[in-house]
PDB file of N, CA and C in Angstrom:
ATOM      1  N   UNK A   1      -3.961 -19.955   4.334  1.00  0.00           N
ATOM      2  CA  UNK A   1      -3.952 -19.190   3.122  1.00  0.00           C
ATOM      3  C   UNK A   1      -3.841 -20.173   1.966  1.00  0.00           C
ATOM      4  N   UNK A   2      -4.667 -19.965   0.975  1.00  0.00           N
ATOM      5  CA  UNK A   2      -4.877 -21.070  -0.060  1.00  0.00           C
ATOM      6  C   UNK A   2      -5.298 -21.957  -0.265  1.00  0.00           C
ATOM      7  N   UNK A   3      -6.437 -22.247   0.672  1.00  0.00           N
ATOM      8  CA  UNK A   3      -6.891 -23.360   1.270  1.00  0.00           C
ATOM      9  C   UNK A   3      -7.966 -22.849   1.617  1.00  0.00           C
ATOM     10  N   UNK A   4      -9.313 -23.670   0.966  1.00  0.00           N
ATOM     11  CA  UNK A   4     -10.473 -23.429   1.334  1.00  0.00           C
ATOM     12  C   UNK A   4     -11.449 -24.137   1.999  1.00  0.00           C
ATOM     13  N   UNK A   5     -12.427 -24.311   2.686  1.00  0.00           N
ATOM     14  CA  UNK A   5     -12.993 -24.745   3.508  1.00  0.00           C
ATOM     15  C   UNK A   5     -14.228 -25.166   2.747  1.00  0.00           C
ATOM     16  N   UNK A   6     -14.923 -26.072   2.767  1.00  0.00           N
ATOM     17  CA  UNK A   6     -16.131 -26.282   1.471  1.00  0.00           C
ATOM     18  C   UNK A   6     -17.422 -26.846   2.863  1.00  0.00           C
ATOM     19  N   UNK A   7     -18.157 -26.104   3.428  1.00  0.00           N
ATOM     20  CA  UNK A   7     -19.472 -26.811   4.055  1.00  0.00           C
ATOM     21  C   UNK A   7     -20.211 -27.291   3.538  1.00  0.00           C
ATOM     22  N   UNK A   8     -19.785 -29.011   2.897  1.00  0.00           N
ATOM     23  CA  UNK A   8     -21.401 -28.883   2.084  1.00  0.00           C
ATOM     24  C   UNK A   8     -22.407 -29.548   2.780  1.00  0.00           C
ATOM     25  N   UNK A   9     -22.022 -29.417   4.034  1.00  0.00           N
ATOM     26  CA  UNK A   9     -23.857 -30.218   5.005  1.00  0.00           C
ATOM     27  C   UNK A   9     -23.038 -29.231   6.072  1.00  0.00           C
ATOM     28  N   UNK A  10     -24.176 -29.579   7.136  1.00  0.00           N
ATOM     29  CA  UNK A  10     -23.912 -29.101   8.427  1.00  0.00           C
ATOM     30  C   UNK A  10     -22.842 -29.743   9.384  1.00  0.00           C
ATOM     31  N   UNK A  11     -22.738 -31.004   8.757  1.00  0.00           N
ATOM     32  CA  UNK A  11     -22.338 -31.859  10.320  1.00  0.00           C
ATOM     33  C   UNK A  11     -21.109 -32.086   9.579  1.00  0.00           C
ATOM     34  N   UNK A  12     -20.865 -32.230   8.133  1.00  0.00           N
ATOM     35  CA  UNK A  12     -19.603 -32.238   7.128  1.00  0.00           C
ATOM     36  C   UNK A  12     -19.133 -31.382   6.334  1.00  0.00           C
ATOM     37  N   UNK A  13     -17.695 -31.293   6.707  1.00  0.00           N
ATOM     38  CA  UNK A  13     -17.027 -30.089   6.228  1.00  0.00           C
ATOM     39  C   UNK A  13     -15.834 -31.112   5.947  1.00  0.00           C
ATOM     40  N   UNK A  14     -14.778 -30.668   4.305  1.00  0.00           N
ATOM     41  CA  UNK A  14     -14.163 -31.342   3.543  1.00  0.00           C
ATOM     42  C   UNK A  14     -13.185 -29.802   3.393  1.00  0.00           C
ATOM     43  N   UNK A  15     -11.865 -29.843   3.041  1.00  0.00           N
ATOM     44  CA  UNK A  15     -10.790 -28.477   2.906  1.00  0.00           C
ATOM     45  C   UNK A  15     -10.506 -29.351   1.644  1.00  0.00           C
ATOM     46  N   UNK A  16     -10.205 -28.204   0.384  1.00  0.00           N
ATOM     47  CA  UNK A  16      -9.709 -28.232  -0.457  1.00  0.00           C
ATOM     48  C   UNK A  16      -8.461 -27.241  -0.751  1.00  0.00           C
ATOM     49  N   UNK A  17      -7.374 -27.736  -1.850  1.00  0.00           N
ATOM     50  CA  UNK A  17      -6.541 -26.606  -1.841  1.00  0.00           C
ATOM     51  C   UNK A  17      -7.148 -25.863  -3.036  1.00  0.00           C
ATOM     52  N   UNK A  18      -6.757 -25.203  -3.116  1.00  0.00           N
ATOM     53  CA  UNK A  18      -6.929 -24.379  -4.572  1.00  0.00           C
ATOM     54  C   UNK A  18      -5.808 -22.642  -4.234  1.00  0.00           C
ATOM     55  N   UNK A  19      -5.677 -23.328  -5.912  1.00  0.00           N
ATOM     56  CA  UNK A  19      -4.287 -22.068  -6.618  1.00  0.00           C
ATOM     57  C   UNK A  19      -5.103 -21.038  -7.495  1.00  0.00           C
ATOM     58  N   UNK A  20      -5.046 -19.977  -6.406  1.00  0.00           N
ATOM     59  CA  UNK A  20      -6.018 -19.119  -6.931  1.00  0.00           C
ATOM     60  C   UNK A  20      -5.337 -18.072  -8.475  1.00  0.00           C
ATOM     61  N   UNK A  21      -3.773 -19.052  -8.646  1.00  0.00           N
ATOM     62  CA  UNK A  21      -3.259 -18.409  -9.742  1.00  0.00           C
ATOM     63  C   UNK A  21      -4.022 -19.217 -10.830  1.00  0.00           C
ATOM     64  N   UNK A  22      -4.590 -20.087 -10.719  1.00  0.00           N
ATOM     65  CA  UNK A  22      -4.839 -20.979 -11.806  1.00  0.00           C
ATOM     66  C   UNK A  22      -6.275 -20.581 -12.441  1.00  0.00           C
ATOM     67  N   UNK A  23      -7.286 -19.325 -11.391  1.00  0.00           N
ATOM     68  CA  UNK A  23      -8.438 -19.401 -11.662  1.00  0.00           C
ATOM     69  C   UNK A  23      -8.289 -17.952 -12.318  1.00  0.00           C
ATOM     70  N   UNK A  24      -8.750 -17.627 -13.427  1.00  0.00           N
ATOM     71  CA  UNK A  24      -8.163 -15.882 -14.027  1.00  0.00           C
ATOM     72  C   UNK A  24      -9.192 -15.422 -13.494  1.00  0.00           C
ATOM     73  N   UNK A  25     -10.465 -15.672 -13.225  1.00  0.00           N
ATOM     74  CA  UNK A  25     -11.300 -14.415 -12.488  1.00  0.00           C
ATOM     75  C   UNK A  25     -10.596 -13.659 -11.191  1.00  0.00           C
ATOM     76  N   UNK A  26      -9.909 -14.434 -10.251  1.00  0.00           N
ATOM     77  CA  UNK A  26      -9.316 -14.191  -8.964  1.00  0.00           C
ATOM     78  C   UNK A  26      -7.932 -13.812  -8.978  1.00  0.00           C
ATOM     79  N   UNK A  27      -7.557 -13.838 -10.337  1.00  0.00           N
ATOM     80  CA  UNK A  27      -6.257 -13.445 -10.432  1.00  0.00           C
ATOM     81  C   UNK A  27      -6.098 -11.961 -11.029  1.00  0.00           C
ATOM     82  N   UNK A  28      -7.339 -11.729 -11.756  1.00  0.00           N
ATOM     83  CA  UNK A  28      -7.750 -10.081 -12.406  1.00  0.00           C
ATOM     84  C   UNK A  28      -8.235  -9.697 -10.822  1.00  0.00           C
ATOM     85  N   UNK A  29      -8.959 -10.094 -10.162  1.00  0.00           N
ATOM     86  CA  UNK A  29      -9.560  -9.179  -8.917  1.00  0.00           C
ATOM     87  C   UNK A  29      -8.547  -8.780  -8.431  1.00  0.00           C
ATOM     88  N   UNK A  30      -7.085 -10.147  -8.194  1.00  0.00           N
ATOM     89  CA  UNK A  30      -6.439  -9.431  -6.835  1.00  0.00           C
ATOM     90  C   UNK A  30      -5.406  -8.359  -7.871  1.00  0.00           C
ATOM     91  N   UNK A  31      -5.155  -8.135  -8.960  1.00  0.00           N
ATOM     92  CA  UNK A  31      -4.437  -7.458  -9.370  1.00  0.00           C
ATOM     93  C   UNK A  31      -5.280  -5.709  -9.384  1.00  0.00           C
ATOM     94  N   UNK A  32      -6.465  -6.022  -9.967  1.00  0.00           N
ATOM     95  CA  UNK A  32      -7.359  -4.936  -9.102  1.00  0.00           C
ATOM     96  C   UNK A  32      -7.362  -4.389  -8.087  1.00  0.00           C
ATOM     97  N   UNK A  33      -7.153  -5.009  -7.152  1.00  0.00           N
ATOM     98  CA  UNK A  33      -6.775  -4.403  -5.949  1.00  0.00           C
ATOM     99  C   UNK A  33      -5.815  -3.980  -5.676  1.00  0.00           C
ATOM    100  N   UNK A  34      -4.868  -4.581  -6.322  1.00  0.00           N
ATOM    101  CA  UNK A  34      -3.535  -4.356  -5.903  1.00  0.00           C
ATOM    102  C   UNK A  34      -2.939  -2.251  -6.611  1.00  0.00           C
ATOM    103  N   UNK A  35      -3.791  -2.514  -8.013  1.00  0.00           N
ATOM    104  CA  UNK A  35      -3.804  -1.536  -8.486  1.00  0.00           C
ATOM    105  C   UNK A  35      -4.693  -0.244  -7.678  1.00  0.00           C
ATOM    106  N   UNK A  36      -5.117  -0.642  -7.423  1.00  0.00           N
ATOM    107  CA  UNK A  36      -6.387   0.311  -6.390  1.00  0.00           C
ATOM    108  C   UNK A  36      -5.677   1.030  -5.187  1.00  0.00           C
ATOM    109  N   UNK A  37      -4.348   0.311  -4.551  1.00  0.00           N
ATOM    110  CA  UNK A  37      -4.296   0.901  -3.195  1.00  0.00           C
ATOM    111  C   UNK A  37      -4.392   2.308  -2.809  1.00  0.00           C
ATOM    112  N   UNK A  38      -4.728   2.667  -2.082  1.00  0.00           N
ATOM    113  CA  UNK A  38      -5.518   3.897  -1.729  1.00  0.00           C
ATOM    114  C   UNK A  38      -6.138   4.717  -2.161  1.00  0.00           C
ATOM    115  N   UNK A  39      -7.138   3.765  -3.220  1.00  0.00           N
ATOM    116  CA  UNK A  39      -7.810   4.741  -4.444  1.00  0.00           C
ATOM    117  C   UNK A  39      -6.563   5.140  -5.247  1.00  0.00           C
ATOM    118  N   UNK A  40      -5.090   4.880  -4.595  1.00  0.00           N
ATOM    119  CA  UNK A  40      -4.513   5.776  -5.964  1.00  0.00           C
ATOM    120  C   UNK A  40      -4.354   6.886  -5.908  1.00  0.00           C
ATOM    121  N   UNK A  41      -4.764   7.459  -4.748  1.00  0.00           N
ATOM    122  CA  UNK A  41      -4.055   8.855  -4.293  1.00  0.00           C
ATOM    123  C   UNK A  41      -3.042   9.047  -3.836  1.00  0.00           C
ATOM    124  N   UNK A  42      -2.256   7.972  -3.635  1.00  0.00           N
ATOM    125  CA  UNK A  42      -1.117   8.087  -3.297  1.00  0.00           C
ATOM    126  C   UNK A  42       0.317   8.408  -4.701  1.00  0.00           C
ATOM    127  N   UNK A  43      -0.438   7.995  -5.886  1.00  0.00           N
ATOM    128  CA  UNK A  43       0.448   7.688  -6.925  1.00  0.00           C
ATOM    129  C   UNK A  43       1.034   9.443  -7.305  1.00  0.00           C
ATOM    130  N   UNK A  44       2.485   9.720  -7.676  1.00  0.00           N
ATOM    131  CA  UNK A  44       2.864  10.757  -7.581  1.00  0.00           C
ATOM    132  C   UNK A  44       4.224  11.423  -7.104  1.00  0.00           C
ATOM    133  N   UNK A  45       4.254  12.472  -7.258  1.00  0.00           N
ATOM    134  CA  UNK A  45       5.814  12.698  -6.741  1.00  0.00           C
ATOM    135  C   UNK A  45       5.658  13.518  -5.292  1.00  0.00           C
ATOM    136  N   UNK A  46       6.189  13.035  -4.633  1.00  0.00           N
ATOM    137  CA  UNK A  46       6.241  13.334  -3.136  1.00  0.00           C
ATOM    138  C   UNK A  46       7.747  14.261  -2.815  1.00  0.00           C
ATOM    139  N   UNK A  47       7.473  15.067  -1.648  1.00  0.00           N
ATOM    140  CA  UNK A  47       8.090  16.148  -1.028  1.00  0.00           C
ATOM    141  C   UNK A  47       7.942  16.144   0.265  1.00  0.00           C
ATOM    142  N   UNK A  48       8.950  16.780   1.219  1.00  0.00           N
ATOM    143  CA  UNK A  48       8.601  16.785   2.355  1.00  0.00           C
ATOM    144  C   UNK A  48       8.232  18.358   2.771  1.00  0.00           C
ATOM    145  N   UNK A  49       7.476  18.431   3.641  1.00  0.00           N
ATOM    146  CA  UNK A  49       7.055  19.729   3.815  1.00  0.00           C
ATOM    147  C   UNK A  49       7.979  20.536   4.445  1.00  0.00           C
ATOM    148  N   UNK A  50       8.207  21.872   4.379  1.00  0.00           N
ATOM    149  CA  UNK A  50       9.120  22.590   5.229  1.00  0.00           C
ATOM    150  C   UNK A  50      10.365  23.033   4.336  1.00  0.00           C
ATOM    151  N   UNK A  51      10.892  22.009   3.685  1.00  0.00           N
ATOM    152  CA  UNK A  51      12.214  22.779   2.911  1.00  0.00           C
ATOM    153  C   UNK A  51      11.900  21.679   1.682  1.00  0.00           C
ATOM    154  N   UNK A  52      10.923  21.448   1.409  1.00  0.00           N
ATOM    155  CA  UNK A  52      10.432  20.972   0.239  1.00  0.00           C
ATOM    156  C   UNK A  52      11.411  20.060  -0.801  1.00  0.00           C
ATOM    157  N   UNK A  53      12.230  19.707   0.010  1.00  0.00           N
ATOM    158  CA  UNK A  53      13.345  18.133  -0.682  1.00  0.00           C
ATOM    159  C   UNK A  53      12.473  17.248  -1.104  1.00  0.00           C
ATOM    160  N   UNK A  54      12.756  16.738  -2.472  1.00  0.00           N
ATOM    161  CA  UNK A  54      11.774  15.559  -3.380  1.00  0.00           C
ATOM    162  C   UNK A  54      12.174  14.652  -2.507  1.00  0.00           C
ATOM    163  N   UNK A  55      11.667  13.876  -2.313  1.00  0.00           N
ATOM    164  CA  UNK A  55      11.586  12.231  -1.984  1.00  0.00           C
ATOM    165  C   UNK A  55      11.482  10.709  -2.869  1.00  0.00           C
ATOM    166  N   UNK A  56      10.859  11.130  -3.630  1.00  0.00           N
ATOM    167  CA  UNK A  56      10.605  10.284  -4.482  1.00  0.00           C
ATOM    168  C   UNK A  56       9.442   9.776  -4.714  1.00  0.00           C
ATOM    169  N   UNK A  57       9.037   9.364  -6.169  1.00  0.00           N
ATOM    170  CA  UNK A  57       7.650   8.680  -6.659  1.00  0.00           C
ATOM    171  C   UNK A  57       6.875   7.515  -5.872  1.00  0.00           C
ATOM    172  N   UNK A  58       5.784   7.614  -5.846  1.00  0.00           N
ATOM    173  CA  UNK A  58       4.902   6.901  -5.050  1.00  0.00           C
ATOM    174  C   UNK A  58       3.981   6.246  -6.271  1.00  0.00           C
ATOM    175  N   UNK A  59       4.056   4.800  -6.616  1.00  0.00           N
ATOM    176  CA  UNK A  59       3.060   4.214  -7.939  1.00  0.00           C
ATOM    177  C   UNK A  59       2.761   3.325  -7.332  1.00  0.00           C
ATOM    178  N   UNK A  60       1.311   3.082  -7.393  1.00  0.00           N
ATOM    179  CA  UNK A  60       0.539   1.990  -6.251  1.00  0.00           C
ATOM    180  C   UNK A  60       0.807   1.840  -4.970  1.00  0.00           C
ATOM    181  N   UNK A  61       1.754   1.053  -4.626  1.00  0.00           N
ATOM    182  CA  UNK A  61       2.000   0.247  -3.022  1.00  0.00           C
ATOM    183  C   UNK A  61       3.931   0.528  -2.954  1.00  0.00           C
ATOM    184  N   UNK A  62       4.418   0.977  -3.802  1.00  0.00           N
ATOM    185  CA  UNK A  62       5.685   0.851  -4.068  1.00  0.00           C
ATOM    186  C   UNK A  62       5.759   2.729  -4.254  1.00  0.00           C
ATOM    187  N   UNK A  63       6.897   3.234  -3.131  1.00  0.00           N
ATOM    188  CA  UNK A  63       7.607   4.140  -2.949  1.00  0.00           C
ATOM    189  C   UNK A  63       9.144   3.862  -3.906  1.00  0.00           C
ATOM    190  N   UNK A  64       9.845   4.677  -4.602  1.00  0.00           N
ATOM    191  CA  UNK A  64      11.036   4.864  -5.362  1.00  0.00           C
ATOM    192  C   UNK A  64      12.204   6.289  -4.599  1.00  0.00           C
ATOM    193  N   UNK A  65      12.728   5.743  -4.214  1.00  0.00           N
ATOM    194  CA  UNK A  65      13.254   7.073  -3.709  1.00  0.00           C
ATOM    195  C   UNK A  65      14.605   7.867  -4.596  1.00  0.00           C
ATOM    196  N   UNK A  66      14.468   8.965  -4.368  1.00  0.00           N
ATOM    197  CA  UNK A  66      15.582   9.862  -5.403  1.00  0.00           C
ATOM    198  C   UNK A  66      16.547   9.051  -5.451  1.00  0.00           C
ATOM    199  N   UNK A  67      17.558   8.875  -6.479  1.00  0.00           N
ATOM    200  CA  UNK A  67      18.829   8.249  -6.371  1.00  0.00           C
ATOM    201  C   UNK A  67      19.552   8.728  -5.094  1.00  0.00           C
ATOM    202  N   UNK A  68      19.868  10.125  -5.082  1.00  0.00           N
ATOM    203  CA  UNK A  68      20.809  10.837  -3.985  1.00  0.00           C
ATOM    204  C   UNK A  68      20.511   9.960  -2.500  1.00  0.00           C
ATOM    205  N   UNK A  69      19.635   9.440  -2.140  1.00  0.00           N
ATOM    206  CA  UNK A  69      18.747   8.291  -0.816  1.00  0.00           C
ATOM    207  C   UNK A  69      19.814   7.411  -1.194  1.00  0.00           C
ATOM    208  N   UNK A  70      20.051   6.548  -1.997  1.00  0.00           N
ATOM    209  CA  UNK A  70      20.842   5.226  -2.238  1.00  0.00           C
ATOM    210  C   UNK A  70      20.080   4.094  -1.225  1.00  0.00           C
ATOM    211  N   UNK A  71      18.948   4.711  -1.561  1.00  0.00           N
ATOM    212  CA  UNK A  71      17.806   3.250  -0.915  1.00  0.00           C
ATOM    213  C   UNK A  71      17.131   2.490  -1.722  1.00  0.00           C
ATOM    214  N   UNK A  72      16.936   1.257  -2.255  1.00  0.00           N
ATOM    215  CA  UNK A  72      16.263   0.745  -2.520  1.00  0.00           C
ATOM    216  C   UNK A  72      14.305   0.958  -2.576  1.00  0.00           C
ATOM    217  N   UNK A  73      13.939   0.968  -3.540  1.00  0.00           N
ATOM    218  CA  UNK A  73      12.017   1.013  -2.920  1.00  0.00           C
ATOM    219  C   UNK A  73      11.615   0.191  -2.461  1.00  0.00           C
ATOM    220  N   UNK A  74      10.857   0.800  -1.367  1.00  0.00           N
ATOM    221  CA  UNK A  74      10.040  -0.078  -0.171  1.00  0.00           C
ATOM    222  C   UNK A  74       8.441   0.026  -0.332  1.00  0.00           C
ATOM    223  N   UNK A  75       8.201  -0.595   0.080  1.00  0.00           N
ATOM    224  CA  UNK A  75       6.326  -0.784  -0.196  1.00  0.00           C
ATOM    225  C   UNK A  75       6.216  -0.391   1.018  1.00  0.00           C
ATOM    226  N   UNK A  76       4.513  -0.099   0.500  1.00  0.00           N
ATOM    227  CA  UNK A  76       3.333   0.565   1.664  1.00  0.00           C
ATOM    228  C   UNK A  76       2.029  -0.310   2.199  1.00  0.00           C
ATOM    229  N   UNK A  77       1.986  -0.097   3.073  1.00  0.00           N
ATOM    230  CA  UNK A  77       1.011  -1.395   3.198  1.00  0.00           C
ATOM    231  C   UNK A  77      -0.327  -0.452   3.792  1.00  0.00           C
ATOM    232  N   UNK A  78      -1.359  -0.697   3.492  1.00  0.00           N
ATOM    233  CA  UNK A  78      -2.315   0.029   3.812  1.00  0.00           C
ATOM    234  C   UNK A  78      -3.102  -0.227   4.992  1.00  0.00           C
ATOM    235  N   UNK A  79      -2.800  -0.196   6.219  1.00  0.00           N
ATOM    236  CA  UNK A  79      -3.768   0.175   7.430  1.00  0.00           C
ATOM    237  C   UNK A  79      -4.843  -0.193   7.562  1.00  0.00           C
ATOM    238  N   UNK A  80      -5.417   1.125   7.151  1.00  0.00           N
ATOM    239  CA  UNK A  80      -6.487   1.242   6.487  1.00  0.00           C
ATOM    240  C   UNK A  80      -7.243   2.280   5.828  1.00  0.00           C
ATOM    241  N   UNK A  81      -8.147   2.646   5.653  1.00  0.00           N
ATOM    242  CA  UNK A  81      -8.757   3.839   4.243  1.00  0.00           C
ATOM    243  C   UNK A  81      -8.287   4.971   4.038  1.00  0.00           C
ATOM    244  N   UNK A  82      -7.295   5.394   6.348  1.00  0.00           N
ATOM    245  CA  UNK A  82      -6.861   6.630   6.102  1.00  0.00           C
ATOM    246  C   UNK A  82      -5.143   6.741   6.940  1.00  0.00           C
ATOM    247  N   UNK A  83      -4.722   5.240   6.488  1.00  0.00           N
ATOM    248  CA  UNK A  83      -3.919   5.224   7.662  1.00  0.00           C
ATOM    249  C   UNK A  83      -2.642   4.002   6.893  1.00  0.00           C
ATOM    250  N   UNK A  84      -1.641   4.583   6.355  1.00  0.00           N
ATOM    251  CA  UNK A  84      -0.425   3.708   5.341  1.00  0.00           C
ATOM    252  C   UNK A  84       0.735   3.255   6.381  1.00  0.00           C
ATOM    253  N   UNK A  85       1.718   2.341   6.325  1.00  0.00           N
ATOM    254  CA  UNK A  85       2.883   2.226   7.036  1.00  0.00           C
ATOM    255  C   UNK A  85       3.545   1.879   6.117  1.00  0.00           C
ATOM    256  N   UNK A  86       5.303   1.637   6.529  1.00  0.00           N
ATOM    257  CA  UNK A  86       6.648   1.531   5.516  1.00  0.00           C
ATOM    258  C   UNK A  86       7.377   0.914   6.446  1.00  0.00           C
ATOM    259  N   UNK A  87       7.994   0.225   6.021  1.00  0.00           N
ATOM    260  CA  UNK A  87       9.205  -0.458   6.856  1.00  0.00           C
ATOM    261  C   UNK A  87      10.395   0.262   6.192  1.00  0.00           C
ATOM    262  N   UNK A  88      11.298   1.076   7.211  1.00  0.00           N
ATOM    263  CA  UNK A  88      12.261   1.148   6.846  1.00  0.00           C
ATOM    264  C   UNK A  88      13.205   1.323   7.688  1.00  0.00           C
ATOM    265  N   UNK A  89      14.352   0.633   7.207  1.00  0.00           N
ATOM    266  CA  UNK A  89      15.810   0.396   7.830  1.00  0.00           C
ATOM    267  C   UNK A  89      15.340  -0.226   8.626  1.00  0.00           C
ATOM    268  N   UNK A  90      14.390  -1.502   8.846  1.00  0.00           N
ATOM    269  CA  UNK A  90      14.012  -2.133  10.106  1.00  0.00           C
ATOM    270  C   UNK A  90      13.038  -1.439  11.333  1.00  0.00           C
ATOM    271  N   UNK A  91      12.627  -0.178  10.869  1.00  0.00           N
ATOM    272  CA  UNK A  91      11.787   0.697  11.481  1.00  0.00           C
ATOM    273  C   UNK A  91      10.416   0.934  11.234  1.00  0.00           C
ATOM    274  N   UNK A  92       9.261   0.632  11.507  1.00  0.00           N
ATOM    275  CA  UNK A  92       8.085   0.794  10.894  1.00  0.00           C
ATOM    276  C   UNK A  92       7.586   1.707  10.991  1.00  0.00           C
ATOM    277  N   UNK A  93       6.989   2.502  10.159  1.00  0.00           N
ATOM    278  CA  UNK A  93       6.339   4.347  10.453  1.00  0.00           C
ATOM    279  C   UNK A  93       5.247   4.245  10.206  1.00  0.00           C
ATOM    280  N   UNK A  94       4.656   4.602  11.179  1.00  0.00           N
ATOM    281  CA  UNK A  94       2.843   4.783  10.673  1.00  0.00           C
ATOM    282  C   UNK A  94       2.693   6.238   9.847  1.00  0.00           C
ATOM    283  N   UNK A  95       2.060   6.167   8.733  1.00  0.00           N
ATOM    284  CA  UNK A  95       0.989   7.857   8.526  1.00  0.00           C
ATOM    285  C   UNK A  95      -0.058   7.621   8.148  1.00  0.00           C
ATOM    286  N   UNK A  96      -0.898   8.898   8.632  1.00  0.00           N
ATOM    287  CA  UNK A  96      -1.944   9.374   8.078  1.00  0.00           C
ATOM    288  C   UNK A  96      -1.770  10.232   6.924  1.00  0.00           C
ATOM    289  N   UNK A  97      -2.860   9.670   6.263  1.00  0.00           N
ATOM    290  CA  UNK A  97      -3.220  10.250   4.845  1.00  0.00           C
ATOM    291  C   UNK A  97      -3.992  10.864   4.772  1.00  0.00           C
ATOM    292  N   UNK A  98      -4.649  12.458   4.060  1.00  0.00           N
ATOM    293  CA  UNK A  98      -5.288  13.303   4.410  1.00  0.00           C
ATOM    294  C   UNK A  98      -5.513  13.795   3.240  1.00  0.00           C
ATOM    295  N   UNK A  99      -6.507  14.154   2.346  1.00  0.00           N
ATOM    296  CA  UNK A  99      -6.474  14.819   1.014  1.00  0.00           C
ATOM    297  C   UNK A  99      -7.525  15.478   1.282  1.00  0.00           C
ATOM    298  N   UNK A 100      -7.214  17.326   1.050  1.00  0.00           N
ATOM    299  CA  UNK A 100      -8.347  18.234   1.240  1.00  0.00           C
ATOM    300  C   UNK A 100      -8.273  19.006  -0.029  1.00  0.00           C
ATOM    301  N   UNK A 101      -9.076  18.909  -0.429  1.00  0.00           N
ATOM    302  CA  UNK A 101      -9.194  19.709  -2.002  1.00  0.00           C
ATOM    303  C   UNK A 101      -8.408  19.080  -3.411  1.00  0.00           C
ATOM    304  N   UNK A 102      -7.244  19.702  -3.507  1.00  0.00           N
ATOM    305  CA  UNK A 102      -6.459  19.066  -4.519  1.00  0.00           C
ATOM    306  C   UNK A 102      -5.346  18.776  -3.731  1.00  0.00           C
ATOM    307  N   UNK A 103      -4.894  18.514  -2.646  1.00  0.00           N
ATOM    308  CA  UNK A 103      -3.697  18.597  -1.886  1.00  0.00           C
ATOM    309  C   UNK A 103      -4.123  17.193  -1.226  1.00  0.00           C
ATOM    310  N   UNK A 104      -2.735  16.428  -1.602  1.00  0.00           N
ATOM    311  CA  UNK A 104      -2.748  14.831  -0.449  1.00  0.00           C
ATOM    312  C   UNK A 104      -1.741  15.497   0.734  1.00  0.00           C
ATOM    313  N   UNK A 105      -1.648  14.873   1.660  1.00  0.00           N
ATOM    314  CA  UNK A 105      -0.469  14.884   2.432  1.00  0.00           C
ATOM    315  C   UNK A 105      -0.460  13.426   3.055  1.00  0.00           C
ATOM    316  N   UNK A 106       0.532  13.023   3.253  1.00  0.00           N
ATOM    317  CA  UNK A 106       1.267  11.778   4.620  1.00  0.00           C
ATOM    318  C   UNK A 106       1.615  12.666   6.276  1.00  0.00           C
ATOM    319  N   UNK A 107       1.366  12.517   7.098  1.00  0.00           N
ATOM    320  CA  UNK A 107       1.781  12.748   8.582  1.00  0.00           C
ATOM    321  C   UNK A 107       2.082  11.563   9.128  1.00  0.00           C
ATOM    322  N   UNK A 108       3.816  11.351   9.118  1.00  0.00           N
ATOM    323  CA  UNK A 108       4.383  10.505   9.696  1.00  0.00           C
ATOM    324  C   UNK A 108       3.922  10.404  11.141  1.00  0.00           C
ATOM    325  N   UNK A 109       4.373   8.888  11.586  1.00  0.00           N
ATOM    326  CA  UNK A 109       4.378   9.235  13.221  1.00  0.00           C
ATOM    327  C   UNK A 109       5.911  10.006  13.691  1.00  0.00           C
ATOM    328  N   UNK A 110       6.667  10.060  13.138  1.00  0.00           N
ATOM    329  CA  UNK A 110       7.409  10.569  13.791  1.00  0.00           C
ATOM    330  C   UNK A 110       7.564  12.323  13.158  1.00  0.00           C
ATOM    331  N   UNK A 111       6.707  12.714  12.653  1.00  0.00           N
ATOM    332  CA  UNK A 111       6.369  14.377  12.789  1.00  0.00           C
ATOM    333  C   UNK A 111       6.304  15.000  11.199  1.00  0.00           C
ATOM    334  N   UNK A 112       7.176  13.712  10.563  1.00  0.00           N
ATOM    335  CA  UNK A 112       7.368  14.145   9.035  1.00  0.00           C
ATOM    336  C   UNK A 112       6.256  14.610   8.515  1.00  0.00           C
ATOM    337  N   UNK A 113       6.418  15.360   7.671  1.00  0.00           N
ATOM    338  CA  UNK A 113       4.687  15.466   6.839  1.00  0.00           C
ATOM    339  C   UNK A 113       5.232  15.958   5.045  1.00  0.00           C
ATOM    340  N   UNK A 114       4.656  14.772   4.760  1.00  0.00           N
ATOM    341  CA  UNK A 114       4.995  14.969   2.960  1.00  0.00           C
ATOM    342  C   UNK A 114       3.972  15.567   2.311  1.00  0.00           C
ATOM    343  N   UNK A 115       3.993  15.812   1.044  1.00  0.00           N
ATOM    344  CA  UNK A 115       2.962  16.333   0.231  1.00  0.00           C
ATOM    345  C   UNK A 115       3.129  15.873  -1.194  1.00  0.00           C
ATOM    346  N   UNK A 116       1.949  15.839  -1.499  1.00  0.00           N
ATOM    347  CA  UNK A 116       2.257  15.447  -3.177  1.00  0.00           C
ATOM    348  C   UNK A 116       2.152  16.454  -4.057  1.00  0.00           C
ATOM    349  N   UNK A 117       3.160  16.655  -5.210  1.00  0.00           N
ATOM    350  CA  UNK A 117       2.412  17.934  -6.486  1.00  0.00           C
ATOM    351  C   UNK A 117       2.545  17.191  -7.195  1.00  0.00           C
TER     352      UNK A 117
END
């Protein structure tokens, strides 16, 4: 990581480092992305389904949980296009992410299922 590989012949290959903080085109992309995670459907106030207790705000990659939790926010790491995880308390949870109409939901692996309004 951070370290690039330069082929400039076939038979010679030379590694350079490079600080991709130093280059601003690559430093706007990855913040782009970073802003992007899951399209951003995730951003919002979250609930759990069933007896509808808030949970707390979801902005980019970073979950906030109600004060009454006395948890710290934990990040989300994205899977992939339809599929988020969380580390928490040393526990990792997979969900699926599902948005049909105007309605997102999360389906934990372990049965939870949130919703966003």
């Amino acid at each position: 990581m951070g370290q690039g590989l330069c082929k400039c012949d076939q038979h010679e290959a030379t590694s350079a480092n490079i600080d991709v903080s130093s280059v601003p085109v690559l430093t706007d992309q990855v913040k782009l992305a970073k802003a992007s995670f899951m399209g951003g459907i995730l951003n919002g106030s979250w609930f759990r389904r069933g007896d509808n207790v808030f949970l707390g705000n979801i902005k980019d990659d970073t979950i906030s949980w109600v004060p009454g939790f006395n948890h710290p926010p934990c990040n989300l790491t994205e899977v992939d296009s339809l599929r988020i995880s969380i580390l928490l308390e040393g526990k990792t949870h997979n969900g699926a992410v599902s948005k049909k109409g105007t309605e997102t939901t999360i389906v934990w692996s372990d049965g939870e299922v949130w919703f966003k309004k």
